[in-house]
C-alpha atoms as a PDB file:
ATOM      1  CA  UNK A   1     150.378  29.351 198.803  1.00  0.00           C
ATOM      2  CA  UNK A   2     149.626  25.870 197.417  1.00  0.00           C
ATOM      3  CA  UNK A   3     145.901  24.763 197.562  1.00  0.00           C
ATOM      4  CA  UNK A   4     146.399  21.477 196.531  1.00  0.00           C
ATOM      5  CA  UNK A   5     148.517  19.156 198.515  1.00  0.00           C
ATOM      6  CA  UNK A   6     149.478  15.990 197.425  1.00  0.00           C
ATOM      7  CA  UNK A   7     150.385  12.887 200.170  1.00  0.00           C
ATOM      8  CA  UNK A   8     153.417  11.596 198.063  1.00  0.00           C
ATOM      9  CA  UNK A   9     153.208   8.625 200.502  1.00  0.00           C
ATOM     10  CA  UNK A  10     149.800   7.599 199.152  1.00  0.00           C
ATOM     11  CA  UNK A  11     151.067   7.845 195.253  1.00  0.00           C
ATOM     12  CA  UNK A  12     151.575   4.660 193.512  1.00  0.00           C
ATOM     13  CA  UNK A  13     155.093   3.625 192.282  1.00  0.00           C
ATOM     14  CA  UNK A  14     154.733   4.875 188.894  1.00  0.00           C
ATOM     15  CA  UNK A  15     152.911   8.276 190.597  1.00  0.00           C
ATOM     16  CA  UNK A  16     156.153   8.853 192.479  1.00  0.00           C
ATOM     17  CA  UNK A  17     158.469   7.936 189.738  1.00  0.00           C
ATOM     18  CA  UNK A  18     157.044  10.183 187.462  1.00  0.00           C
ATOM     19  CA  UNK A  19     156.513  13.173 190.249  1.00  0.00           C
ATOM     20  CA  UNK A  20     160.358  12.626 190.798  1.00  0.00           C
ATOM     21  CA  UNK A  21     161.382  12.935 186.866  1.00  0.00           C
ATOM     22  CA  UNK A  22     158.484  16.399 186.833  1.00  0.00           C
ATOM     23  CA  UNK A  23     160.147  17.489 189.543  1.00  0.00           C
ATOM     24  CA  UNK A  24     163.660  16.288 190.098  1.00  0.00           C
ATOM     25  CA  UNK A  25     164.436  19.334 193.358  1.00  0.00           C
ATOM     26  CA  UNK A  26     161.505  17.552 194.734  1.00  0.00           C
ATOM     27  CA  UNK A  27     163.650  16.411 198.201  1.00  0.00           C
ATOM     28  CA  UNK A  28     161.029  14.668 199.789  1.00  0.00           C
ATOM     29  CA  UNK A  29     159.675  12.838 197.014  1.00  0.00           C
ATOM     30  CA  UNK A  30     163.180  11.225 196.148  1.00  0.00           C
ATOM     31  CA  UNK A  31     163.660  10.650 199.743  1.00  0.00           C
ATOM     32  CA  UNK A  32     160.393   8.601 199.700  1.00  0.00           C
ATOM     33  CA  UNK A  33     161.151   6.828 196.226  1.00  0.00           C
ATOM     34  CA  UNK A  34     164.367   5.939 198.025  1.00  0.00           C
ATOM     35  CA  UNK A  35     162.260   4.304 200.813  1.00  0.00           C
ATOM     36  CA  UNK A  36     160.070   2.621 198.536  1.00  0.00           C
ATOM     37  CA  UNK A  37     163.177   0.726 196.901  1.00  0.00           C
ATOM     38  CA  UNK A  38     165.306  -0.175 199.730  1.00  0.00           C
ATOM     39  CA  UNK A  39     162.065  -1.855 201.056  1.00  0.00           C
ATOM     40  CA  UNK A  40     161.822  -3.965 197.552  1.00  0.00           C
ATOM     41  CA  UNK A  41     165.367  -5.531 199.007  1.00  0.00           C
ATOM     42  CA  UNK A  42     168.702  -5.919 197.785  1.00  0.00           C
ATOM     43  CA  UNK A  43     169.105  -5.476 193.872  1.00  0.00           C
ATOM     44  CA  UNK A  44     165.715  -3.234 193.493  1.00  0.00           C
ATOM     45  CA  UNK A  45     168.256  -0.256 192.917  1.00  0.00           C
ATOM     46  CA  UNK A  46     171.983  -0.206 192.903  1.00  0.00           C
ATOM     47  CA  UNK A  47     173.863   1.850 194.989  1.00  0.00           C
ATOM     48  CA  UNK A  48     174.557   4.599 191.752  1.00  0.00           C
ATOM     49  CA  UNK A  49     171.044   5.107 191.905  1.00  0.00           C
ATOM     50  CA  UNK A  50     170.895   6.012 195.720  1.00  0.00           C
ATOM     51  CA  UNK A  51     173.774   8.305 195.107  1.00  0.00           C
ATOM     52  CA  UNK A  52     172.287  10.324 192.487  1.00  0.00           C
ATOM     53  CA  UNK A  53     169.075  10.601 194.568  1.00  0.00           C
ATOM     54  CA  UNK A  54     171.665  11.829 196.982  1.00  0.00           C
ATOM     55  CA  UNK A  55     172.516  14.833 194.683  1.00  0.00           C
ATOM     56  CA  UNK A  56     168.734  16.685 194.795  1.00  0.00           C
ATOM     57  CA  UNK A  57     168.917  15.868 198.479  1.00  0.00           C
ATOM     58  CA  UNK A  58     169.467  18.462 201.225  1.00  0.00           C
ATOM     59  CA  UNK A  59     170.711  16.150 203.917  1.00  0.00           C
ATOM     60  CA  UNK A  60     172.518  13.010 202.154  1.00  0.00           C
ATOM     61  CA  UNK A  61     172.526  11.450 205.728  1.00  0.00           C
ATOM     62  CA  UNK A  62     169.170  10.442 204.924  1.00  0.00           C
ATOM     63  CA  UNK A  63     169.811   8.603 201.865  1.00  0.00           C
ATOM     64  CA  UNK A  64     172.723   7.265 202.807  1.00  0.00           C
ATOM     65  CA  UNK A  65     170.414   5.650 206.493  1.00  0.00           C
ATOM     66  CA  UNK A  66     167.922   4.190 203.985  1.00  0.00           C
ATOM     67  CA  UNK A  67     170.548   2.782 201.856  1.00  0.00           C
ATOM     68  CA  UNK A  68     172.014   0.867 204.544  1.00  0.00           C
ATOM     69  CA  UNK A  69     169.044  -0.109 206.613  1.00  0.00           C
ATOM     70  CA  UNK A  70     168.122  -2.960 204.570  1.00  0.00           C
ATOM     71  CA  UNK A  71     164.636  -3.240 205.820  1.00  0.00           C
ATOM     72  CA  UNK A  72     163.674  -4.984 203.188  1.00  0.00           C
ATOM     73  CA  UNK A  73     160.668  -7.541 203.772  1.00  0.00           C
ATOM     74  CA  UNK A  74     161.449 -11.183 203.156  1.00  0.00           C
ATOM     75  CA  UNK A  75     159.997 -13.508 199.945  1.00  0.00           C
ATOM     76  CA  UNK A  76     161.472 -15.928 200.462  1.00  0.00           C
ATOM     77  CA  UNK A  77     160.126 -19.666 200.786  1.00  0.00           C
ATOM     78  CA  UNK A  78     161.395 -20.501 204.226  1.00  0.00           C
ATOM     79  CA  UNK A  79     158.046 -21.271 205.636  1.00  0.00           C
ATOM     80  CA  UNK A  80     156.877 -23.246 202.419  1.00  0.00           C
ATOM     81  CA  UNK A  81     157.583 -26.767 203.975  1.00  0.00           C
ATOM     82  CA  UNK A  82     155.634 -26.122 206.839  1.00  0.00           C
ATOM     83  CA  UNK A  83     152.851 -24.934 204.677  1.00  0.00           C
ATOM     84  CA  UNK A  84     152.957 -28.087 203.009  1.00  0.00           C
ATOM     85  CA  UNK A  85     153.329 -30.140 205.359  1.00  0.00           C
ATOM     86  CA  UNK A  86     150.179 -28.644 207.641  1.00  0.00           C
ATOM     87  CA  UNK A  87     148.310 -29.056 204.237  1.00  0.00           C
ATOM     88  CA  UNK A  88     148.899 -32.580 203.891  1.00  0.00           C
ATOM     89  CA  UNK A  89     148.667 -33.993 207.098  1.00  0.00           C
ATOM     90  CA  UNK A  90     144.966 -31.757 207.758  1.00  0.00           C
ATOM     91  CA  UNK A  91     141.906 -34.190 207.182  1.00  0.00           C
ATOM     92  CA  UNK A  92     140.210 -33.087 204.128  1.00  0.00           C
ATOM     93  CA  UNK A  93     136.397 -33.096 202.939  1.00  0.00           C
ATOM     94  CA  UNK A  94     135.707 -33.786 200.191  1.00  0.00           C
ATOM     95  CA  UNK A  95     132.721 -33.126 198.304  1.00  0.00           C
ATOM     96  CA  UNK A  96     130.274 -35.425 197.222  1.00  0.00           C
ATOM     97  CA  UNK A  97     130.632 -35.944 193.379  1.00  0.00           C
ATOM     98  CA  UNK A  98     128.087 -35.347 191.310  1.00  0.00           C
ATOM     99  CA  UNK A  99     126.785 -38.196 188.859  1.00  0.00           C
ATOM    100  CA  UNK A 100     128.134 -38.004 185.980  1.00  0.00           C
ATOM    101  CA  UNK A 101     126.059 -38.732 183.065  1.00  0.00           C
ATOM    102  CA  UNK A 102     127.960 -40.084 179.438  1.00  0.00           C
ATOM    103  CA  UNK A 103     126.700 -37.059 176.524  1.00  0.00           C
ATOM    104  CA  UNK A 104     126.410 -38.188 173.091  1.00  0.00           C
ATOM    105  CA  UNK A 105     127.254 -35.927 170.337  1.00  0.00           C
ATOM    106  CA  UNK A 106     124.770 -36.298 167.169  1.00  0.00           C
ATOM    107  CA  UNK A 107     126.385 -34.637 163.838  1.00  0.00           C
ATOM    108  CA  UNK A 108     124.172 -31.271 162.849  1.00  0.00           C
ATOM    109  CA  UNK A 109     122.018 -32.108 166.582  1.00  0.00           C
ATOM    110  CA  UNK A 110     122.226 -31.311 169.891  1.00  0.00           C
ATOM    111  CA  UNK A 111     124.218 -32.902 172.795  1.00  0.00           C
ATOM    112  CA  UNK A 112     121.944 -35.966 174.272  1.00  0.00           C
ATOM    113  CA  UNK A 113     122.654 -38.077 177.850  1.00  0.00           C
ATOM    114  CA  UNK A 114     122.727 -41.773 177.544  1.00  0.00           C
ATOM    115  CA  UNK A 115     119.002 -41.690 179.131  1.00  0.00           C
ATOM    116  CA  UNK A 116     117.569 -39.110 176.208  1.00  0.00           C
ATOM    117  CA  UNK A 117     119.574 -41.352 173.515  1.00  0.00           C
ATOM    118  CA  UNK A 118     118.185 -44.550 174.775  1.00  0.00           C
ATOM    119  CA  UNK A 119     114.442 -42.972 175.059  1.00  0.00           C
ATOM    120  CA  UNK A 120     114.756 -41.392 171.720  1.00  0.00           C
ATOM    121  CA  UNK A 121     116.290 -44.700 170.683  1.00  0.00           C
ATOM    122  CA  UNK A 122     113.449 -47.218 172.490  1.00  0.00           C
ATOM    123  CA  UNK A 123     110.588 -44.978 171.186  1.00  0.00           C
ATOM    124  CA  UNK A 124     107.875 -46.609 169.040  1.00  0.00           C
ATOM    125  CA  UNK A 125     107.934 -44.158 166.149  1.00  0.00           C
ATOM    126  CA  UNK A 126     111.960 -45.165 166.027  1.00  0.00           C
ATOM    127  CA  UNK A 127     111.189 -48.976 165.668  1.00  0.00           C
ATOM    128  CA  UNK A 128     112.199 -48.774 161.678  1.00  0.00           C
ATOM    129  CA  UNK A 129     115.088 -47.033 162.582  1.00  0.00           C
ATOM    130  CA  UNK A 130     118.130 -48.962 162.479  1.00  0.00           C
ATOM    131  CA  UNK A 131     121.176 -46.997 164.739  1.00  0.00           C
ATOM    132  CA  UNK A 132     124.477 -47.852 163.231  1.00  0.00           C
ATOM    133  CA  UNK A 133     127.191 -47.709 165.498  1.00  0.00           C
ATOM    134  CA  UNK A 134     130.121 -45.383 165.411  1.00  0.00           C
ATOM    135  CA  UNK A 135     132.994 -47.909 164.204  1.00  0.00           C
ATOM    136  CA  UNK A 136     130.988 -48.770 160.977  1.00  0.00           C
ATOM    137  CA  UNK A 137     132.025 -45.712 157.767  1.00  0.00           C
ATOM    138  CA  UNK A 138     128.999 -43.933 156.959  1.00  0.00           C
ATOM    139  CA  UNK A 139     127.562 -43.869 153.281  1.00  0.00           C
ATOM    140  CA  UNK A 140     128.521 -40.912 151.343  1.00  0.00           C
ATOM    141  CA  UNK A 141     126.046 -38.231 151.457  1.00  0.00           C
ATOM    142  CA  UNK A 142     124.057 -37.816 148.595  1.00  0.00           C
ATOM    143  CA  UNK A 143     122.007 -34.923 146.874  1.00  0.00           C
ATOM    144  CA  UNK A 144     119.169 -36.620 144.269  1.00  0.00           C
ATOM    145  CA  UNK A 145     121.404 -39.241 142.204  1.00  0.00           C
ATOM    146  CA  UNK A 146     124.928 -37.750 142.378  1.00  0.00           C
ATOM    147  CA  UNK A 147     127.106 -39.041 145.738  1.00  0.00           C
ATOM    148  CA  UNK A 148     128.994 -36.448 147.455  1.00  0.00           C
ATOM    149  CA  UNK A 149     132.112 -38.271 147.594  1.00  0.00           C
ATOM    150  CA  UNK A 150     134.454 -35.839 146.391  1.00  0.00           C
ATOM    151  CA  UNK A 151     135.498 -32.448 147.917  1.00  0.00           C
ATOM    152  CA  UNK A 152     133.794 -30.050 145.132  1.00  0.00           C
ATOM    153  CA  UNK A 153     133.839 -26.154 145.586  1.00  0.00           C
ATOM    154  CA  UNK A 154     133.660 -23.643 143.278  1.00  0.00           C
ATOM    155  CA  UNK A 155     137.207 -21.964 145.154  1.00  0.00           C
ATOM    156  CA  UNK A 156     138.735 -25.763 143.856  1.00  0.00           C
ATOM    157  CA  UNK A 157     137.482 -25.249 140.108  1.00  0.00           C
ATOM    158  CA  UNK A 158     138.809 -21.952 140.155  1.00  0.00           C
ATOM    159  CA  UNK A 159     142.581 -23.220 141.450  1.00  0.00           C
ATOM    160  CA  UNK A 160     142.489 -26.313 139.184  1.00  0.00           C
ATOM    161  CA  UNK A 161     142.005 -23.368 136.753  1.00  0.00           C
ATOM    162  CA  UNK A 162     144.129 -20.962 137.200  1.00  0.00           C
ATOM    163  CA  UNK A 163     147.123 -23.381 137.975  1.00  0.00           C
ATOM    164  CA  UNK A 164     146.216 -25.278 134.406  1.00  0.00           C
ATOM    165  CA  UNK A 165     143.779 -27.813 134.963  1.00  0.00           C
ATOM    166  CA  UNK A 166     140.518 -27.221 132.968  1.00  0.00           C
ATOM    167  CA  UNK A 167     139.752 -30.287 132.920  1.00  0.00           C
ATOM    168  CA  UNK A 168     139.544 -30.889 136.626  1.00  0.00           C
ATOM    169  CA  UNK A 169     137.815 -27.318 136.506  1.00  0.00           C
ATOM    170  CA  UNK A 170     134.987 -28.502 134.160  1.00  0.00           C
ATOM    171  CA  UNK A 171     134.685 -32.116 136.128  1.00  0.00           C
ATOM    172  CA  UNK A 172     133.784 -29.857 139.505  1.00  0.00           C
ATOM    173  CA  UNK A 173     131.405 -27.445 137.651  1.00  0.00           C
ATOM    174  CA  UNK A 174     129.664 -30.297 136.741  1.00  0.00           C
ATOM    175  CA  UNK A 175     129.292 -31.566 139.463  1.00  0.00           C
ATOM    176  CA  UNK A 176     128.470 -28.003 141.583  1.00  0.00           C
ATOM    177  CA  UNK A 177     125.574 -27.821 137.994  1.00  0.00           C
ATOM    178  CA  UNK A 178     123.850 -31.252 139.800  1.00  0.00           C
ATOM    179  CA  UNK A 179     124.359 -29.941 143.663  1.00  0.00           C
ATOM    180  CA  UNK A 180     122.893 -26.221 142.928  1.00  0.00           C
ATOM    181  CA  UNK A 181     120.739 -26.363 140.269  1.00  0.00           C
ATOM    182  CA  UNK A 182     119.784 -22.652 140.792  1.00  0.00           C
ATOM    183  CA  UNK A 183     123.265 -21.533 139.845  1.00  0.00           C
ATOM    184  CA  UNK A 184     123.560 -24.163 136.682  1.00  0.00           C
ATOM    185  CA  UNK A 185     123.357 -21.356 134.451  1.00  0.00           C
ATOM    186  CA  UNK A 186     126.638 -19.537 135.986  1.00  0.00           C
ATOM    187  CA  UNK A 187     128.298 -22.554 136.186  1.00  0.00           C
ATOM    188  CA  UNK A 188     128.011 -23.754 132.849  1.00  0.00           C
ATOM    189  CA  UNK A 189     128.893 -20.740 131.888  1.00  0.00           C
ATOM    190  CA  UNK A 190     132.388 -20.973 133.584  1.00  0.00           C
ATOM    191  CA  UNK A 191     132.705 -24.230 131.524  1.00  0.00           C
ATOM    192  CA  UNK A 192     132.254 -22.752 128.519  1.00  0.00           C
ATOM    193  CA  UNK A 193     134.813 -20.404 129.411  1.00  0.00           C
ATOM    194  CA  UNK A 194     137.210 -23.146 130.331  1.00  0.00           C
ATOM    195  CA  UNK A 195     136.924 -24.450 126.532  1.00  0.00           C
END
């Protein structure tokens, strides 16, 4: 006596499929895959595939009924350009837009409206503040006396190195000596080690 049933019309495809390939004397279950595919439409199976679903099937009749019924449901786009059409010729609200306020972007800040820049910009502790605009270059950042004009890591030194350029090595240590002073010790040691 089996104690649990199972509904093999409310298995998934892949349930189904794979009680079908567990059990392939399963009749019922193939009869139902069958079902399942001739209602995908033409080209879901081919008709080799009905035929051996035929084989583990007591009466072939049944097989052969749901191979031929083409009940298949229709996809296609008949009723597209009526869609469409309905769509377009339907009045449409719209919603009411919101205002939409300019942002400023402020290098190493926070994103500011127009409003908050001009306030920030109008304020009386901002008065000896000049604003440069965006289309004029900016001066090279500096740290104490040395400008920051160049691109100077310590990953550079070390390719200029190994690729034979100690000289180039020794100018960026240098420089990295003026820009960290806590880690002038290390670097000048690397310079030493490039003579």
């Amino acid at each position: 006596m089996v104690k649990d049933k199972i509904d093999i019309k409310a298995l998934n495809m892949e349930e189904l499929v794979g009680v079908v390939s567990l059990y392939p004397w399963y009749a019922g279950a193939r009869v139902e895959l069958c079902r399942r595919m001739s209602a995908l439409g033409d080209g879901a199976w081919s008709d080799d595939r009905y035929i051996e679903a035929a084989l583990f099937v007591r009466n072939r009749r049944a097989v052969y009924d749901i191979m031929r019924s083409g009940s298949a449901a229709s996809y296609s786009d008949t009723e597209v350009r009526g869609l469409v059409e309905t769509y377009l010729s339907a009045e449409r609200v719209e919603a009411p837009k919101k205002e939409e306020k300019k942002v400023r972007r402020v290098v190493g800040g926070d994103y500011f409206t127009e409003e908050d820049y001009d306030k920030v910009r109008s304020a009386p502790e901002a008065k000896g503040i000049t604003v440069k605009p965006s289309s004029e270059p900016a001066a090279p950042v500096t740290s104490g006396a040395v400008p920051m004009d160049d691109f100077c890591t310590e990953t550079l030194a070390e390719i200029y190195a190994e690729q034979g350029y100690p000289e180039e090595a020794r100018r960026i240590y240098s420089k990295l000596i003026l820009f960290y002073p806590e880690k002038s010790a290390y670097f000048a040691s690397l310079i030493e080690k490039l003579k």
